[in-house]
N, C-alpha and C. Protein backbone atom coordinates (compact mmCIF):
# COMPACT_ATOMS: atom_id res chain seq x y z
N UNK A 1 -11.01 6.69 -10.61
CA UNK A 1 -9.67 6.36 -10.15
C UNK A 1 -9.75 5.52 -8.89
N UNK A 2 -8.86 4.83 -8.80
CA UNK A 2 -8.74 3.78 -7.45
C UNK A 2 -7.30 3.80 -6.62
N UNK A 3 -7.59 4.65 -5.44
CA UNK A 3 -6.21 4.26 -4.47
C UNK A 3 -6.30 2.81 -4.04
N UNK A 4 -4.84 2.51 -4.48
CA UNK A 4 -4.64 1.11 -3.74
C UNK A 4 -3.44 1.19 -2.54
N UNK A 5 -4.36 0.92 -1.33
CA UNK A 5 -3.86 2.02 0.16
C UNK A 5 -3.76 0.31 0.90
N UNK A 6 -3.36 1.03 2.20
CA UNK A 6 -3.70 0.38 3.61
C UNK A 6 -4.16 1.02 4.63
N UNK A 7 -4.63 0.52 5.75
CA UNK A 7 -4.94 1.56 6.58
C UNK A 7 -3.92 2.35 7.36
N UNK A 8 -2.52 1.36 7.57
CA UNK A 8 -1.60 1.41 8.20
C UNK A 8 -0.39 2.12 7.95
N UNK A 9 -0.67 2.36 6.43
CA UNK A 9 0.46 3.44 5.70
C UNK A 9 0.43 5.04 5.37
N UNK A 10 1.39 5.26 5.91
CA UNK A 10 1.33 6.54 6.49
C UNK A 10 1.50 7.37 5.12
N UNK A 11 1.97 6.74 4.18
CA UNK A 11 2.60 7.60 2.52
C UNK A 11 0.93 7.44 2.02
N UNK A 12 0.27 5.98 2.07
CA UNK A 12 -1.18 5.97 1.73
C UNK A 12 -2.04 6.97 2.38
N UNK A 13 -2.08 7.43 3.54
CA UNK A 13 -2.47 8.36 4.44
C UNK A 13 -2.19 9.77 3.88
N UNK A 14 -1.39 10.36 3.14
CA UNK A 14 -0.92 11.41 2.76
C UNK A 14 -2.35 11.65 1.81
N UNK A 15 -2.53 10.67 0.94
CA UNK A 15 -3.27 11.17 0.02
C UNK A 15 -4.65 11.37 -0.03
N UNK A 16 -4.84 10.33 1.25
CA UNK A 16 -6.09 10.32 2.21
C UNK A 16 -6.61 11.73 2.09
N UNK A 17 -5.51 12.10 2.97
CA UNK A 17 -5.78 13.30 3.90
C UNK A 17 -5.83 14.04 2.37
N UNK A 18 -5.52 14.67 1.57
CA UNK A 18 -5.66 15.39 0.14
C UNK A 18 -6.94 15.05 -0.34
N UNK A 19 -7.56 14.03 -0.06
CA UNK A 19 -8.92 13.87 -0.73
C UNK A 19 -9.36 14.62 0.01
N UNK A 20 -9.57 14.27 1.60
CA UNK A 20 -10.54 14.66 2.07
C UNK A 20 -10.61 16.83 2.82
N UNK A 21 -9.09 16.93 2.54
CA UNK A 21 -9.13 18.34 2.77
C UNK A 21 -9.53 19.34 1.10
N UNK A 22 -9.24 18.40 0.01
CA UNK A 22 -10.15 19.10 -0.97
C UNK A 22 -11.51 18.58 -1.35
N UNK A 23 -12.00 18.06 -0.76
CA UNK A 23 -13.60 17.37 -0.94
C UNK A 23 -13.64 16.53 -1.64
N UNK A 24 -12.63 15.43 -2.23
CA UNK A 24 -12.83 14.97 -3.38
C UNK A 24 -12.68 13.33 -2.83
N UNK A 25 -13.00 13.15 -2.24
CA UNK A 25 -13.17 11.66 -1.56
C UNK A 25 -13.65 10.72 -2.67
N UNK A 26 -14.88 11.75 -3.38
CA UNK A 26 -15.64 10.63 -4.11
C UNK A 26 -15.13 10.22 -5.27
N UNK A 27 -14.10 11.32 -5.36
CA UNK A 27 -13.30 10.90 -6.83
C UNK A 27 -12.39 9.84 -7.29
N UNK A 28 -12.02 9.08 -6.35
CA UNK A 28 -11.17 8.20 -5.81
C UNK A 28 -12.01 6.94 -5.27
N UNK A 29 -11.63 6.15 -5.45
CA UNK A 29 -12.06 4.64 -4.55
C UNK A 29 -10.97 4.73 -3.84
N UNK A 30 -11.26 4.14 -2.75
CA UNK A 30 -10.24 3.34 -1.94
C UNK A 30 -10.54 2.09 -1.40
N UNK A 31 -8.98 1.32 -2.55
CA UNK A 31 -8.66 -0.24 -2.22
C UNK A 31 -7.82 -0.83 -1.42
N UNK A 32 -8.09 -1.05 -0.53
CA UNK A 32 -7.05 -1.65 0.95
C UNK A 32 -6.81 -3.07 0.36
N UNK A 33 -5.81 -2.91 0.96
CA UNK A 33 -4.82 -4.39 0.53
C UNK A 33 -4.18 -5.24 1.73
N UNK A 34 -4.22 -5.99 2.00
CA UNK A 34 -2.87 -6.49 2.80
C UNK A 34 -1.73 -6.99 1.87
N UNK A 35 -0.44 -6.50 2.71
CA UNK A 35 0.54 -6.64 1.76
C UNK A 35 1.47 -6.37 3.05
N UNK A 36 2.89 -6.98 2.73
CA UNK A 36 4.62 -7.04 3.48
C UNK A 36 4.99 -6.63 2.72
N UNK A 37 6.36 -6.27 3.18
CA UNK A 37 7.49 -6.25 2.80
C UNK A 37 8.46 -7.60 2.20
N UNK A 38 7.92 -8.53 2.43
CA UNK A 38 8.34 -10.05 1.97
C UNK A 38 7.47 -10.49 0.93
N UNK A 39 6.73 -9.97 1.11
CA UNK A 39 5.00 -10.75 0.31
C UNK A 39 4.23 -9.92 -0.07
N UNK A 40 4.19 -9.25 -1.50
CA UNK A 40 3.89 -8.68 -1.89
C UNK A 40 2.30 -8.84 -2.68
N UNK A 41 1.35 -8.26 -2.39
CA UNK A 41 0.03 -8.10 -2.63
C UNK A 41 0.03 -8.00 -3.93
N UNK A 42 -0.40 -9.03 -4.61
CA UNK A 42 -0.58 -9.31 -6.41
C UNK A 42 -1.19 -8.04 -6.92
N UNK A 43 -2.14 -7.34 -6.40
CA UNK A 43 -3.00 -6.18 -7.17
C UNK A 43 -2.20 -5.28 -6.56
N UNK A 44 -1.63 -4.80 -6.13
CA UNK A 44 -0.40 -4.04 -5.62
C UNK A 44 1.04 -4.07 -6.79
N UNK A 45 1.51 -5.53 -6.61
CA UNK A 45 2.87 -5.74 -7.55
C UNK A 45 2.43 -5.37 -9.18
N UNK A 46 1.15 -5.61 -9.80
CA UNK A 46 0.94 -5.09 -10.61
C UNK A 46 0.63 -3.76 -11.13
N UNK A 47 0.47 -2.84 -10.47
CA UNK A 47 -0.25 -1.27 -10.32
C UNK A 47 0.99 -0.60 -9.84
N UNK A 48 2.25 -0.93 -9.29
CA UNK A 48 3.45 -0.36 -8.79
C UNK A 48 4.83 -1.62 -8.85
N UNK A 49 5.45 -1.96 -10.01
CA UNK A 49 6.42 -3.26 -9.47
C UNK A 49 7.45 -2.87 -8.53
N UNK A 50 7.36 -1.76 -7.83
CA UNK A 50 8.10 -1.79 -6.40
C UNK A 50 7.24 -2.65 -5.42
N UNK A 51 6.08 -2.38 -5.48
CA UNK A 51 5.17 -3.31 -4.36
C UNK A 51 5.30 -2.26 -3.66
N UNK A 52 5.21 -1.02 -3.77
CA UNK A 52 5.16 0.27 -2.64
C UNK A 52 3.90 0.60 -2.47
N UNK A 53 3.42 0.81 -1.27
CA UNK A 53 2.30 1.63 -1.08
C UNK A 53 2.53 3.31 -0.92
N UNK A 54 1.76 3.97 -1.78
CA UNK A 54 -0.24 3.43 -2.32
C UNK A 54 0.31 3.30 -3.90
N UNK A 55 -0.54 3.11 -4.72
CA UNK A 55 -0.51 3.30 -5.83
C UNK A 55 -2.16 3.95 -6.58
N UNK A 56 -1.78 4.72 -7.53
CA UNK A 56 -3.61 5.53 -8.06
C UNK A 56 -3.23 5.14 -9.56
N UNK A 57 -4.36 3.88 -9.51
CA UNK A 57 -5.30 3.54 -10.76
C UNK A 57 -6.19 4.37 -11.40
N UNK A 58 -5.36 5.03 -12.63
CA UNK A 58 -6.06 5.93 -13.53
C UNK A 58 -7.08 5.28 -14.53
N UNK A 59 -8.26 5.78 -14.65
CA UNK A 59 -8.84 5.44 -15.94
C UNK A 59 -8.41 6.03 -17.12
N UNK A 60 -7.33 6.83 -17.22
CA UNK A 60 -7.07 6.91 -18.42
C UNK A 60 -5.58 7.72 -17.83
N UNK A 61 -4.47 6.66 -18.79
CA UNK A 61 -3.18 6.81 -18.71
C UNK A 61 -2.49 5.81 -17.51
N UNK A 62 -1.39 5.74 -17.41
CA UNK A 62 -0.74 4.45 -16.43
C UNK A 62 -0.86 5.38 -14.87
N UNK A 63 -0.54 3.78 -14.46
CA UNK A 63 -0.79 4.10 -12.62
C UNK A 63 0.46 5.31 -12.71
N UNK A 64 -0.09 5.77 -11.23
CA UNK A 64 0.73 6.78 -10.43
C UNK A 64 1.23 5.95 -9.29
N UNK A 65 2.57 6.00 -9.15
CA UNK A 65 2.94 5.64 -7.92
C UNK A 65 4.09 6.54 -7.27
N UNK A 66 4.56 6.13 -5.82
CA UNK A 66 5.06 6.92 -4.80
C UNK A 66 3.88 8.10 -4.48
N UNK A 67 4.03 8.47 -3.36
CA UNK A 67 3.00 9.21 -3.17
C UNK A 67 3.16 10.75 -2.82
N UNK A 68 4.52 11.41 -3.45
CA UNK A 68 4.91 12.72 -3.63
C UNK A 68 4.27 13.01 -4.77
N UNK A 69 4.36 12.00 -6.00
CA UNK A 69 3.79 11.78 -7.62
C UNK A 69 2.14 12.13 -7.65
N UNK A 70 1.49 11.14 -6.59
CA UNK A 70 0.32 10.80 -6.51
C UNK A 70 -0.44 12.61 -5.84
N UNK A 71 0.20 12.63 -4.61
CA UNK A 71 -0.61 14.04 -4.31
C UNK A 71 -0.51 15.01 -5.22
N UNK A 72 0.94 15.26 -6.00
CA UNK A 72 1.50 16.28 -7.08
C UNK A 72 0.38 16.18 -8.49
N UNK A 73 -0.32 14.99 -8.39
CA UNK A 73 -0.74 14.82 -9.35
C UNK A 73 -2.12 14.84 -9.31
N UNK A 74 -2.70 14.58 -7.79
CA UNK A 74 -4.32 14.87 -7.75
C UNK A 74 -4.20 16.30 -7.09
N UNK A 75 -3.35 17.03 -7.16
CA UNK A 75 -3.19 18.71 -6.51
C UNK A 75 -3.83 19.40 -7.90
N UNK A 76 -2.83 18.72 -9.10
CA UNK A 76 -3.09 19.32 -10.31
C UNK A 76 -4.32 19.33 -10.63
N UNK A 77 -4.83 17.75 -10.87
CA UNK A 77 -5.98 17.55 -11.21
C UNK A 77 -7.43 18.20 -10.46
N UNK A 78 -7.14 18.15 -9.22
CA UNK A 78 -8.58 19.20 -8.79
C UNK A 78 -8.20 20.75 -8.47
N UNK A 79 -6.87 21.05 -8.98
CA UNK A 79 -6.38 22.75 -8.85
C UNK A 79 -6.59 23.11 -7.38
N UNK A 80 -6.32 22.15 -6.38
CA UNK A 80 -6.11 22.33 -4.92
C UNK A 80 -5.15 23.32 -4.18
N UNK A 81 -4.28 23.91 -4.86
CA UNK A 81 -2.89 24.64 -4.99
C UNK A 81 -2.54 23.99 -3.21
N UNK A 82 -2.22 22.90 -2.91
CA UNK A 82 -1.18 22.70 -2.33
C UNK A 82 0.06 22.43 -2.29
N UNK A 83 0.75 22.84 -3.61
CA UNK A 83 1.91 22.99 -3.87
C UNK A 83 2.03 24.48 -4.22
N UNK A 84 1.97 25.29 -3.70
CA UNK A 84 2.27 26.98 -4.52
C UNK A 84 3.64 27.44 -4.64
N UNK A 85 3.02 28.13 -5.71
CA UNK A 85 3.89 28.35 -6.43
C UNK A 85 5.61 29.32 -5.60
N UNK A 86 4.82 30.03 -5.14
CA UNK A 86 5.44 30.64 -4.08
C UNK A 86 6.23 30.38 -2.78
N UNK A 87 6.13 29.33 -2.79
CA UNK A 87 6.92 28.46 -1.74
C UNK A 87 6.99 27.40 -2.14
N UNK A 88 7.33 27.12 -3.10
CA UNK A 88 7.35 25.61 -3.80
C UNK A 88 8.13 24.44 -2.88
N UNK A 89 9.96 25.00 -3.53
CA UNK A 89 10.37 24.63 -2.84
C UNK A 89 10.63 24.42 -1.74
N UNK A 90 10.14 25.44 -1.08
CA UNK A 90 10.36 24.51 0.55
C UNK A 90 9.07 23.87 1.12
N UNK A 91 7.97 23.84 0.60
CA UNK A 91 6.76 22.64 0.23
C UNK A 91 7.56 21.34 0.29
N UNK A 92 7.85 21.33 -0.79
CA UNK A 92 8.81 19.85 -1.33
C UNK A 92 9.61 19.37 -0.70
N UNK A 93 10.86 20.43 0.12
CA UNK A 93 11.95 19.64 0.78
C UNK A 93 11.13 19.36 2.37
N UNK A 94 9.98 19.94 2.89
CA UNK A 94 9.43 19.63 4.09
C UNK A 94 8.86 18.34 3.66
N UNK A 95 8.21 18.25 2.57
CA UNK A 95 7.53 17.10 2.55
C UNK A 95 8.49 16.05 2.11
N UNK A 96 9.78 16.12 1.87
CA UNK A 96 10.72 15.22 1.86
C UNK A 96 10.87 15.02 3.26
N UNK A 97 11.21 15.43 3.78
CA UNK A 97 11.78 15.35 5.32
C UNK A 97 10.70 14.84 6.10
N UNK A 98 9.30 15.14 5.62
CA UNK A 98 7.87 14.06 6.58
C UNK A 98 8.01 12.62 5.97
N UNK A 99 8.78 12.73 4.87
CA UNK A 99 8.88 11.29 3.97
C UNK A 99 9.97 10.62 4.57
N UNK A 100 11.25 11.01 4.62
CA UNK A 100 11.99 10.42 5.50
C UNK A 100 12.04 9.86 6.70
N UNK A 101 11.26 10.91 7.97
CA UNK A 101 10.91 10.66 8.94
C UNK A 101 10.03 8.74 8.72
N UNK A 102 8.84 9.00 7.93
CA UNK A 102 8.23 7.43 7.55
C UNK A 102 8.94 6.63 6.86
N UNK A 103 9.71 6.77 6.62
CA UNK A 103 10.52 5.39 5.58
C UNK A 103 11.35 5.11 6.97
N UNK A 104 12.16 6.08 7.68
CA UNK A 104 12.93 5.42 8.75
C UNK A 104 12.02 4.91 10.02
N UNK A 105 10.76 5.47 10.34
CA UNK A 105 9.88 4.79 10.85
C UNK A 105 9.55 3.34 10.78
N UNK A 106 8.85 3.28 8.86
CA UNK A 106 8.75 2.40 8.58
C UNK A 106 9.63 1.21 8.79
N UNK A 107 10.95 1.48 8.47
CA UNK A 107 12.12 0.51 8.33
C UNK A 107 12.16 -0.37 9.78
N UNK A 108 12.04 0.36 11.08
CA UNK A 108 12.27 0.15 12.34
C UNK A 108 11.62 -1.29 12.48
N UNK A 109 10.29 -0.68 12.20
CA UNK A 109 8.97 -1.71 12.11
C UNK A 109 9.44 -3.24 11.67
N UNK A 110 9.81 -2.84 9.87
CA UNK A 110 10.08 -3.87 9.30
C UNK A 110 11.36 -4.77 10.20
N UNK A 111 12.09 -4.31 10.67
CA UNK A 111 13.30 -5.20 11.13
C UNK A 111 12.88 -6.06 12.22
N UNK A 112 11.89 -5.74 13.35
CA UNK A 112 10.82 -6.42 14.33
C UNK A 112 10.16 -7.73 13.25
N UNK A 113 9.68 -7.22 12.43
CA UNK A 113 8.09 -8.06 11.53
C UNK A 113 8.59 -8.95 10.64
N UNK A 114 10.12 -8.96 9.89
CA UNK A 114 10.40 -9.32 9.33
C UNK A 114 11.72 -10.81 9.25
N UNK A 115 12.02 -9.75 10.74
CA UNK A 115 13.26 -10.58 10.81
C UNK A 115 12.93 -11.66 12.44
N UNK A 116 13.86 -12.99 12.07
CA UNK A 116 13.38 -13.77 13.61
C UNK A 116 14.29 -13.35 14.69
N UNK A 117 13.74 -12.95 15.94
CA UNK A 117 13.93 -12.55 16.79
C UNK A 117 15.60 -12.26 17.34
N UNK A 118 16.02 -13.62 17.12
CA UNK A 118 17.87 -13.76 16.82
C UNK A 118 18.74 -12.42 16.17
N UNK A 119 17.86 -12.50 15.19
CA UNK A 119 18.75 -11.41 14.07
C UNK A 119 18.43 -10.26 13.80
N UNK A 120 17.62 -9.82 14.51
CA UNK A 120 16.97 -7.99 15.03
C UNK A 120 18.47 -7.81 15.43
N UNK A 121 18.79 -6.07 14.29
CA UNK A 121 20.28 -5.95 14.20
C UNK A 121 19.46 -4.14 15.39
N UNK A 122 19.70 -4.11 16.65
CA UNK A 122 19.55 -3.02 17.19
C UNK A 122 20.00 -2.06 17.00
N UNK A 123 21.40 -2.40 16.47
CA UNK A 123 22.03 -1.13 16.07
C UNK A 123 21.43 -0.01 14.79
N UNK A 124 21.22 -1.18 14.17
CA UNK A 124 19.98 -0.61 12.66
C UNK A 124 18.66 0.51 13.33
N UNK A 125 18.26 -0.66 14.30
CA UNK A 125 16.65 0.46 14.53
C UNK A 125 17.41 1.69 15.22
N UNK A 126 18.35 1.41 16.39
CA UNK A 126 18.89 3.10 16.58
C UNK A 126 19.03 4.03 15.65
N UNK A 127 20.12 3.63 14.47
CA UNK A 127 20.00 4.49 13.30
C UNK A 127 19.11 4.89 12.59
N UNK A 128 17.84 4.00 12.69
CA UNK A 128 16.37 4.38 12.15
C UNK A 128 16.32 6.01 12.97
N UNK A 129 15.92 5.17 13.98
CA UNK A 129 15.50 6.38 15.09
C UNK A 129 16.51 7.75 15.11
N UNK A 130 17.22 7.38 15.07
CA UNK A 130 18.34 8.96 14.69
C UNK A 130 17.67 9.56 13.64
N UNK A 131 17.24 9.08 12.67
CA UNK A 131 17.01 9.73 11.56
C UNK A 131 15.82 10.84 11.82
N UNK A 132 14.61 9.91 12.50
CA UNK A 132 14.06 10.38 12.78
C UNK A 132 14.19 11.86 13.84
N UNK A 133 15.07 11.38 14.66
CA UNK A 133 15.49 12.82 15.85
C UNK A 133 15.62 14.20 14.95
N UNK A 134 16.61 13.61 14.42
CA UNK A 134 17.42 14.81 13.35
C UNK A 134 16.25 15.08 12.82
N UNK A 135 15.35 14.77 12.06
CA UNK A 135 14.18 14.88 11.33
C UNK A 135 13.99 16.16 12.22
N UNK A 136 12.97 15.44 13.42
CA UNK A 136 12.34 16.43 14.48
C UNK A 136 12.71 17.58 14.78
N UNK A 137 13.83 17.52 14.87
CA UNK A 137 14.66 18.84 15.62
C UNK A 137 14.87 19.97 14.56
N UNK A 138 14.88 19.04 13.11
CA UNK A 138 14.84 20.48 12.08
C UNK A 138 13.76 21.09 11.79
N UNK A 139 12.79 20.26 11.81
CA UNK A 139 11.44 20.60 11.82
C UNK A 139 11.29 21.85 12.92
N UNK A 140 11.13 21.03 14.10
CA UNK A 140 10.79 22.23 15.45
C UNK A 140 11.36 23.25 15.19
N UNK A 141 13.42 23.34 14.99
CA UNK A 141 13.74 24.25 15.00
C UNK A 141 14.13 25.51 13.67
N UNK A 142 13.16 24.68 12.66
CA UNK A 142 13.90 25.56 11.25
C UNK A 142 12.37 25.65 10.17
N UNK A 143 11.25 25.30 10.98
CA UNK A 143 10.15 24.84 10.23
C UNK A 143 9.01 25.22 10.75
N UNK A 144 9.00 25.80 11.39
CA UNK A 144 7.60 25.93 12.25
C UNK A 144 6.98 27.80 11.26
N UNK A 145 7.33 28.21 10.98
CA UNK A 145 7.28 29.71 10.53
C UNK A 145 6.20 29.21 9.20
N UNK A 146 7.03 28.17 8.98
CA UNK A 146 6.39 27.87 7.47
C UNK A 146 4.97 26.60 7.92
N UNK A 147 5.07 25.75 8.98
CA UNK A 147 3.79 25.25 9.59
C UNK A 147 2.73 25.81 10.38
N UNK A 148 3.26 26.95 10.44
CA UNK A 148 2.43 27.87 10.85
C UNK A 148 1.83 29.17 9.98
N UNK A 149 2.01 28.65 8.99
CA UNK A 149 1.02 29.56 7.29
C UNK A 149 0.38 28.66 7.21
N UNK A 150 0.28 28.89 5.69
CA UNK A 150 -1.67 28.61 5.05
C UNK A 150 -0.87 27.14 4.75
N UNK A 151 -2.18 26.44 4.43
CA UNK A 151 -1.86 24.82 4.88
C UNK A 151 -1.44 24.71 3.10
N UNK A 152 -0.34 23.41 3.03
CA UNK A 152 -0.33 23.20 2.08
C UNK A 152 0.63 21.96 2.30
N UNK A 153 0.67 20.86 1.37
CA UNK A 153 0.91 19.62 1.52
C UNK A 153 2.03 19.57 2.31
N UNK A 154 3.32 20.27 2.61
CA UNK A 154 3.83 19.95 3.80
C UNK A 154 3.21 19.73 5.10
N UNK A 155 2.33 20.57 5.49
CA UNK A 155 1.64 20.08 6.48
C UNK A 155 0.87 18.79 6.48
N UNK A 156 0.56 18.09 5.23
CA UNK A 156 -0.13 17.45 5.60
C UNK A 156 1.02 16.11 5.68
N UNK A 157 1.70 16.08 5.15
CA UNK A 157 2.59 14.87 5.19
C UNK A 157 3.73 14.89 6.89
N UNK A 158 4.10 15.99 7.15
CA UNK A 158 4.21 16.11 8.71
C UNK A 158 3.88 15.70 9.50
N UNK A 159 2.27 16.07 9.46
CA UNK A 159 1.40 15.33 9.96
C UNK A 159 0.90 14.40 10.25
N UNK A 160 0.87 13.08 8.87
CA UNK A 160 0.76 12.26 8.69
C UNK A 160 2.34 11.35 9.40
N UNK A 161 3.53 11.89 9.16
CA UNK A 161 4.46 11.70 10.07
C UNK A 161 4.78 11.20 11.49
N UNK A 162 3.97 12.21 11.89
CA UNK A 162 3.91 12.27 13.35
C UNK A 162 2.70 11.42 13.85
N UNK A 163 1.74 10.97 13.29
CA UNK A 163 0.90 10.79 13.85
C UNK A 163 1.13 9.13 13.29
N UNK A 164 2.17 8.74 12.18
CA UNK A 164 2.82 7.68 12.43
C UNK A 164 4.21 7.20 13.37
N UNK A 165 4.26 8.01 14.02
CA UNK A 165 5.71 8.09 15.28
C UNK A 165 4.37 7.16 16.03
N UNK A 166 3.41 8.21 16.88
CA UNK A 166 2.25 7.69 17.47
C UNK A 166 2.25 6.33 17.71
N UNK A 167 1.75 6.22 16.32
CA UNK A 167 0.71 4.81 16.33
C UNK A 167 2.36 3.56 16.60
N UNK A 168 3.33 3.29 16.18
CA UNK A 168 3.79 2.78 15.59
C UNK A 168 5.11 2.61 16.94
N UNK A 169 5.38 3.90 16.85
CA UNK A 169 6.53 3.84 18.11
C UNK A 169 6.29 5.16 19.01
N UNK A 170 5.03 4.51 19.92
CA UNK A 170 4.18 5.33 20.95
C UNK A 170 5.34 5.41 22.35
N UNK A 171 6.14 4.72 21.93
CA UNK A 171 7.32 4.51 23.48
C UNK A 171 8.60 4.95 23.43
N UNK A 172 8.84 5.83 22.06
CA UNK A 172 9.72 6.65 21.91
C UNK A 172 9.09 8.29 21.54
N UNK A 173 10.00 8.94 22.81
CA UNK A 173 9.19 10.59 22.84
C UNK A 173 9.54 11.36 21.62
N UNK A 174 9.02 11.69 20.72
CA UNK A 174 9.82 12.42 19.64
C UNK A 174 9.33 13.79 20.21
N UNK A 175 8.09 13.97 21.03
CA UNK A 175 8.21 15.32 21.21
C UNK A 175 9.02 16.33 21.95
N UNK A 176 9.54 15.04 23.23
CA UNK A 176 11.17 16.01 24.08
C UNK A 176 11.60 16.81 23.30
N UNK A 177 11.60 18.21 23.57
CA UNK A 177 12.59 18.89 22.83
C UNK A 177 12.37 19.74 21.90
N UNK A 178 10.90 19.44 21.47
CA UNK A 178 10.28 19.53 20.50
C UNK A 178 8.50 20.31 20.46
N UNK A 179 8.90 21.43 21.76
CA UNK A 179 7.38 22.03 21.92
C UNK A 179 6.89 22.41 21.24
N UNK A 180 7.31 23.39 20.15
CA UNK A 180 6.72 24.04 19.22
C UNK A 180 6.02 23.27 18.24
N UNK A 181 6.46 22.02 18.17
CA UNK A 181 6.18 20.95 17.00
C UNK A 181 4.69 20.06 18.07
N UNK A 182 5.45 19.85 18.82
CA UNK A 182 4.09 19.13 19.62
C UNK A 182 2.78 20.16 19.44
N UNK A 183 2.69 21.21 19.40
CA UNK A 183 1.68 22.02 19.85
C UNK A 183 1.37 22.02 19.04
N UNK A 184 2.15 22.41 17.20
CA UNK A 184 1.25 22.42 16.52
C UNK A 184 0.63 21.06 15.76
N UNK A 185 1.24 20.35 16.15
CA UNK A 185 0.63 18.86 15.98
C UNK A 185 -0.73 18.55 16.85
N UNK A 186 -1.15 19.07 17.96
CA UNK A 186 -1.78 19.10 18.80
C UNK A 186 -3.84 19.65 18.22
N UNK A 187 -2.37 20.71 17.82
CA UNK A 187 -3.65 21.18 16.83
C UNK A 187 -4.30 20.86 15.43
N UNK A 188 -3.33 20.50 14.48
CA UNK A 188 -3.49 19.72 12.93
C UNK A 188 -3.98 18.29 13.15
N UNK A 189 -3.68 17.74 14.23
CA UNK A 189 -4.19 16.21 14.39
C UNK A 189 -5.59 16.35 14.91
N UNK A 190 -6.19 17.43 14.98
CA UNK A 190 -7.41 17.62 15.13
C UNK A 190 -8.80 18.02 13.91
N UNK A 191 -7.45 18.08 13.17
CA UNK A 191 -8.50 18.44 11.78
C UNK A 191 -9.45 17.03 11.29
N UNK A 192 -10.69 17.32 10.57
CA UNK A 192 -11.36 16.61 10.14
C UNK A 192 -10.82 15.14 9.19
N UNK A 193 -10.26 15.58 8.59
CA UNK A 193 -9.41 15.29 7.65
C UNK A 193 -8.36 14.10 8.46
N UNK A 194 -7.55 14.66 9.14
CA UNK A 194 -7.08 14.01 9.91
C UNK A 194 -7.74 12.78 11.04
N UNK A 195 -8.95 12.85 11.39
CA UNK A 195 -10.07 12.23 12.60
C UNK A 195 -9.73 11.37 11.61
N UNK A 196 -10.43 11.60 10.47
CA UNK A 196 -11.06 10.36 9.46
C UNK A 196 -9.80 9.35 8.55
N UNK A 197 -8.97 9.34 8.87
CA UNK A 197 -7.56 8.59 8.13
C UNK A 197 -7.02 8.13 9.56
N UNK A 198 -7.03 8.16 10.14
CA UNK A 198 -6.31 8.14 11.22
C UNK A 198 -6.03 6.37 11.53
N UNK A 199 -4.66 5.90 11.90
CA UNK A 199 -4.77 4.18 11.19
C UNK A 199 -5.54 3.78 12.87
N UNK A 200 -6.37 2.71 12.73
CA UNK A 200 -6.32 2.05 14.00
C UNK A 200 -6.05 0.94 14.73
């Protein structure tokens, strides 16, 4: 199988981090691409026609894409149980909400990279950034009980979250407010797993 990643994508990063917290690195290639949001990476537009990153090139059966699909689907395949059964759902809606947090991340980005300087609509990236707040604050304050059990793909996409706030928008505090979440970020961004994905 072949991930077709970046270093810089935080949804590509999700699955990263799934290889390497179930050992299975080797099972997977990973194909870095450059690719926009305007300009879409040919071995990319073909393997996903959203042009979304990542996409996983199966040797047998069609690509996987989005990368809720992609972890849901190499969880199965190496019986990793980071989706259990037992907390399913709220697995899923956390790892919606680490997904949101990066798409409104992401978006911020794009309106800087994409657009000429004139027509950066500010009001847009505020509303990015709201999204993100609200994100945070449910997290810290309605989520931590459950980030603080046995690890399972919410954590890792959280994670991967936050540690795209970081890289990306290092000059907005998402942790004000937000101790309980900082701390345990403090600590998960220290995992192995995490060292080794980490964008630079």
């Amino acid at each position: 199988m072949k991930l077709i990643s970046a270093a810089a994508s935080p949804f590509a990063r999700k699955v990263r981090v799934l290889l390497h917290e179930t050992g299975q690195t080797d099972a997977v290639e990973i194909v870095d691409v450059m690719t926009t949001a305007i300009d879409t990476n040919p071995d990319l537009a073909a393997a996903n026609p959203a042009g979304k990153l990542p996409a996983l090139v199966r040797d047998t059966g069609p690509t996987v894409y989005d990368s809720r699909v992609i972890c849901r689907f190499l969880d199965a395949e190496f019986g990793a149980g980071l989706y259990p059964e037992s907390r399913l759902f709220e697995t899923l809606t956390l790892e919606a909400t680490a997904d949101a947090m990066m798409e409104a991340a992401l978006l911020m980005v794009y309106e800087h990279r994409v657009r000429p300087p004139e027509k950066v609509f500010d009001g847009w990236i505020d509303a990015q950034w709201a999204k993100v707040a609200r994100c945070v604050e449910a997290v810290d304050g309605r989520w931590m009980s459950h980030l603080n059990g046995p690890l399972d793909m919410s954590h890792v996409a959280i994670g991967c979250a936050l540690g795209y706030l970081d890289f990306r928008h290092s000059g907005r505090n998402w942790r004000e407010g937000a101790g309980a979440l900082d701390d345990w970020y403090a600590v998960f961004s220290a995992r192995e797993s995490m060292k080794a994905t980490a964008p630079e």
